[in-house]
C-alpha atoms as a PDB file:
ATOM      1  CA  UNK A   1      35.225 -16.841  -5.867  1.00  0.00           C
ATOM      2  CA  UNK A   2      31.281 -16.004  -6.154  1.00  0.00           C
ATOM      3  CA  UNK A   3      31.104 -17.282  -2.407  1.00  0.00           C
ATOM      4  CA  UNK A   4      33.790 -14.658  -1.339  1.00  0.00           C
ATOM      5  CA  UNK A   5      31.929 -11.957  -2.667  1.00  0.00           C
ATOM      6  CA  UNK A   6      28.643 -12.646  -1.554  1.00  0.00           C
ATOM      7  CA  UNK A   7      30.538 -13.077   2.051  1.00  0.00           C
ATOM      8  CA  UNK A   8      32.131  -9.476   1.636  1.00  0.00           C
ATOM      9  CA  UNK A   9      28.929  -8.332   0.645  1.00  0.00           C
ATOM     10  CA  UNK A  10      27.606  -9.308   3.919  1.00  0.00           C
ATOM     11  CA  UNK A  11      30.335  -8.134   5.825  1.00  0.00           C
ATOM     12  CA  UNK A  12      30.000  -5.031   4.084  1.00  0.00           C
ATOM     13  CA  UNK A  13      26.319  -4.239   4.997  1.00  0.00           C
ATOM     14  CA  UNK A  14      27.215  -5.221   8.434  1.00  0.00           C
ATOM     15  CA  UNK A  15      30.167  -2.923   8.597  1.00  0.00           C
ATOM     16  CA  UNK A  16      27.782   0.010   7.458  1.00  0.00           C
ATOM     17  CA  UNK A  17      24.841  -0.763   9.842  1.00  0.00           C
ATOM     18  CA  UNK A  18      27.206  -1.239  13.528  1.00  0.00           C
ATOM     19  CA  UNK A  19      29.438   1.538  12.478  1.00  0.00           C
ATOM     20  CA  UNK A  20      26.334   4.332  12.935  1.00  0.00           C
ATOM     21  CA  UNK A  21      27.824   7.141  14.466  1.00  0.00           C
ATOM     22  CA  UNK A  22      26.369   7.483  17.934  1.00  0.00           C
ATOM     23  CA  UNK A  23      22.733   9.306  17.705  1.00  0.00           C
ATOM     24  CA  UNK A  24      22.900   9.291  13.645  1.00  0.00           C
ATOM     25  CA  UNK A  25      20.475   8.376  11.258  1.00  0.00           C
ATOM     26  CA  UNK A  26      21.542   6.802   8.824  1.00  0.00           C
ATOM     27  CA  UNK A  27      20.520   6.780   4.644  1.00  0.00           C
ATOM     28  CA  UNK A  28      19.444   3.203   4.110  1.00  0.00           C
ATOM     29  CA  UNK A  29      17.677   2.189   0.446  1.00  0.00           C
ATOM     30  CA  UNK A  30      14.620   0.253   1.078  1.00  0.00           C
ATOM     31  CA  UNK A  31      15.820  -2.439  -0.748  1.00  0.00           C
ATOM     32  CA  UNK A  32      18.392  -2.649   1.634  1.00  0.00           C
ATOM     33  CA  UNK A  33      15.438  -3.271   4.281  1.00  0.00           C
ATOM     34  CA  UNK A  34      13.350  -5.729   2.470  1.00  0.00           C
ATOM     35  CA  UNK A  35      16.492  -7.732   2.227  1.00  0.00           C
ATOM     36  CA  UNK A  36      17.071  -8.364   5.638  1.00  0.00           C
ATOM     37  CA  UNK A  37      16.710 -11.618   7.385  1.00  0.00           C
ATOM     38  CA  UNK A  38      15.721 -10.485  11.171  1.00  0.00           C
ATOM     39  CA  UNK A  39      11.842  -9.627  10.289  1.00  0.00           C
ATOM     40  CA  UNK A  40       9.197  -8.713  11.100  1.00  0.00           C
ATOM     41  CA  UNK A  41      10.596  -5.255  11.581  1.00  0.00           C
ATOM     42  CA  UNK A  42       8.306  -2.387  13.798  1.00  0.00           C
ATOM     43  CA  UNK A  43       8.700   1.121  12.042  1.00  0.00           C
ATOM     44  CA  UNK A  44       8.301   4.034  13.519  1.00  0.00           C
ATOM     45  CA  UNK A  45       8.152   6.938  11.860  1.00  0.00           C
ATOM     46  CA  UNK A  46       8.724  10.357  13.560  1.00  0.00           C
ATOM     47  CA  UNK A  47       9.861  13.914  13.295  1.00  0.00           C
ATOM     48  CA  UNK A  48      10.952  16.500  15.163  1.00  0.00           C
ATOM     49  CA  UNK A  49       8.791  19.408  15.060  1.00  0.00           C
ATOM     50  CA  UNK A  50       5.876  16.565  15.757  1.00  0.00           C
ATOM     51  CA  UNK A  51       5.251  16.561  19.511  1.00  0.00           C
ATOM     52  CA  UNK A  52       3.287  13.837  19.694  1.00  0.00           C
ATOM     53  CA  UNK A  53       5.819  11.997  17.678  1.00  0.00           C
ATOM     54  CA  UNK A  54       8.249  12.075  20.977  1.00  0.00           C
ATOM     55  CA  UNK A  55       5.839  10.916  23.516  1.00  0.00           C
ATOM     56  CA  UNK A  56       5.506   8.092  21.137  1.00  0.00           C
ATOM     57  CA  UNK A  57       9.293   7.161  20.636  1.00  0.00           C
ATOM     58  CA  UNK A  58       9.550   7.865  24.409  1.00  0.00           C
ATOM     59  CA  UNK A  59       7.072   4.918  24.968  1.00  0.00           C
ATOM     60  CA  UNK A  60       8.882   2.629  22.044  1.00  0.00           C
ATOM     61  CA  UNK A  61      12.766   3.422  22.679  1.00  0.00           C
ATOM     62  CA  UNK A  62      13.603   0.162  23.833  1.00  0.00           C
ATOM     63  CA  UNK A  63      11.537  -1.971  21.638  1.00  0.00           C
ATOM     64  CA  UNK A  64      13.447  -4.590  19.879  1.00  0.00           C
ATOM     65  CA  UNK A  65      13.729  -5.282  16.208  1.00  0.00           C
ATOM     66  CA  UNK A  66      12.834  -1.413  15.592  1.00  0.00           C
ATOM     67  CA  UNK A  67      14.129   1.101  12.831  1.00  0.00           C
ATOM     68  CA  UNK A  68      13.110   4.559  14.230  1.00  0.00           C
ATOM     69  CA  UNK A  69      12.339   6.182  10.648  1.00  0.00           C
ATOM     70  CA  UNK A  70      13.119  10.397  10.378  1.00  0.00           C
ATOM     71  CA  UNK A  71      10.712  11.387   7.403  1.00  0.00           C
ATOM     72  CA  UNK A  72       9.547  14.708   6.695  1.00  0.00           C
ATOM     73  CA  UNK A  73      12.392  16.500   8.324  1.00  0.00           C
ATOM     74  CA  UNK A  74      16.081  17.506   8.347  1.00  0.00           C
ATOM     75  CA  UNK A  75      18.284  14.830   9.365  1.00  0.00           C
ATOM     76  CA  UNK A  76      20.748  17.082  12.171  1.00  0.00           C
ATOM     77  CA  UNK A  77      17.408  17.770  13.588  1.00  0.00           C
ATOM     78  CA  UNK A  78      15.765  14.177  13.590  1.00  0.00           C
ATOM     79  CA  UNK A  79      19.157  13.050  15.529  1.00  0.00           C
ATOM     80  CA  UNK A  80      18.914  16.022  17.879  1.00  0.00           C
ATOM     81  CA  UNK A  81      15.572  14.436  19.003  1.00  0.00           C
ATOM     82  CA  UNK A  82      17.023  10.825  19.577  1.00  0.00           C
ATOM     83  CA  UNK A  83      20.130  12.246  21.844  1.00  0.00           C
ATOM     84  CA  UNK A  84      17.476  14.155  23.649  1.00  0.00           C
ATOM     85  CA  UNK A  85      15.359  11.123  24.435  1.00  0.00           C
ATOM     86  CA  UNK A  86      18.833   9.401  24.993  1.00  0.00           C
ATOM     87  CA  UNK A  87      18.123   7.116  22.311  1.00  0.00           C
ATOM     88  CA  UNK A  88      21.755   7.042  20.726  1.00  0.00           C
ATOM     89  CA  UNK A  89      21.802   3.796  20.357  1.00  0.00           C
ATOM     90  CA  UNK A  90      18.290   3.687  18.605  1.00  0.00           C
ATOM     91  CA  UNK A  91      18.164   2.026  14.510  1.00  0.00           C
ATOM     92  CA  UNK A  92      17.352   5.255  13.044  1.00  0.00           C
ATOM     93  CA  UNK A  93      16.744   5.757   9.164  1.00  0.00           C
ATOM     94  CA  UNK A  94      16.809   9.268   7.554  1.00  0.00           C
ATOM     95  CA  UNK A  95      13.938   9.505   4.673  1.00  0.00           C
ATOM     96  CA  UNK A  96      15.236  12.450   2.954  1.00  0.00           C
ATOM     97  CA  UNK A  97      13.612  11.337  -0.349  1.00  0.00           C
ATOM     98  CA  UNK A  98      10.301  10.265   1.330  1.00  0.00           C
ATOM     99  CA  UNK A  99      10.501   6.906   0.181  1.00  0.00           C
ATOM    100  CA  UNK A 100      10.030   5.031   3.165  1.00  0.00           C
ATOM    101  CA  UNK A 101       6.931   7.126   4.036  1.00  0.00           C
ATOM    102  CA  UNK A 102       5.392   6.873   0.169  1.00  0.00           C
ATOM    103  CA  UNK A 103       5.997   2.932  -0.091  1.00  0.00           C
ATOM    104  CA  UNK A 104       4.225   2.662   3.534  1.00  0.00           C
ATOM    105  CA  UNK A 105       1.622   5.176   2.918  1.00  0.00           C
ATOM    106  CA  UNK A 106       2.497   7.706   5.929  1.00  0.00           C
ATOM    107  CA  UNK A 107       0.774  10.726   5.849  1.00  0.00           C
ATOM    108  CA  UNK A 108       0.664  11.669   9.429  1.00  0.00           C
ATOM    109  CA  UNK A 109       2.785  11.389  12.121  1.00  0.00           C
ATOM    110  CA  UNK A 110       3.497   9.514  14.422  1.00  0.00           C
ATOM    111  CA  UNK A 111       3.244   6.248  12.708  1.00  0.00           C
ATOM    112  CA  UNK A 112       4.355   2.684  13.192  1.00  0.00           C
ATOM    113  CA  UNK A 113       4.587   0.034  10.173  1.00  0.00           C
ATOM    114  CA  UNK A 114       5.268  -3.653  10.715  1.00  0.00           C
ATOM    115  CA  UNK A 115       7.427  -4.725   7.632  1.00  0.00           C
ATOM    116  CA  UNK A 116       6.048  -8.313   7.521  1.00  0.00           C
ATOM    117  CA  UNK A 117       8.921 -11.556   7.341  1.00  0.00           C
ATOM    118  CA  UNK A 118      11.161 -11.411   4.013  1.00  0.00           C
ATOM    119  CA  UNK A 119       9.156 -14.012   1.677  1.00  0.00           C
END
């Protein structure tokens, strides 16, 4: 029985992360990142009054194994930048609570943060 819940569990947190809406950034806990299997991870961190930040995502939109990370701004506007760059199809995480950029020390943007293998 233990075995069909941990199996939902996965199916469940696979479900969540392929059924992004098109262009959306979606809330993720960072938990929920350190627990993933396909690392290293590149991070990059961006927002959309920053216009340095989308010469930089420009440059990175088709890197693999990526989370584009929205900190320090409002989420409708964060996605707004990806469909303009034509990056709906980009991993994007919304930081509304800033804990992505507090736990990886980002205090200017743009940034990019390798999250290291999954020990």
């Amino acid at each position: 029985m233990s075995t069909v819940k941990f199996n939902m569990g996965v199916f469940f947190l696979a479900f969540v992360m392929t059924s992004q809406a098109i262009g959306e950034c979606q809330e993720m806990a960072l938990a929920t990142l350190k627990a993933r299997k396909e690392t290293p991870v590149q991070l990059v961190f961006f927002a959309s009054w920053c216009l340095s930040c989308k010469e930089h995502l420009e440059a990175l939109k088709s890197a693999k194994n990526t989370f584009f990370i929205a900190t320090f701004d409002r989420k409708d506007k964060a996605e707004d930048v990806l469909k303009y760059l034509k990056m709906e199809n980009a991993s994007c995480i919304y930081d509304g609570e800033g804990t992505f950029s507090e736990y990886f020390g980002v205090t200017e943007l743009p940034a990019t943060k390798t999250f290291p293998k999954a020990e």
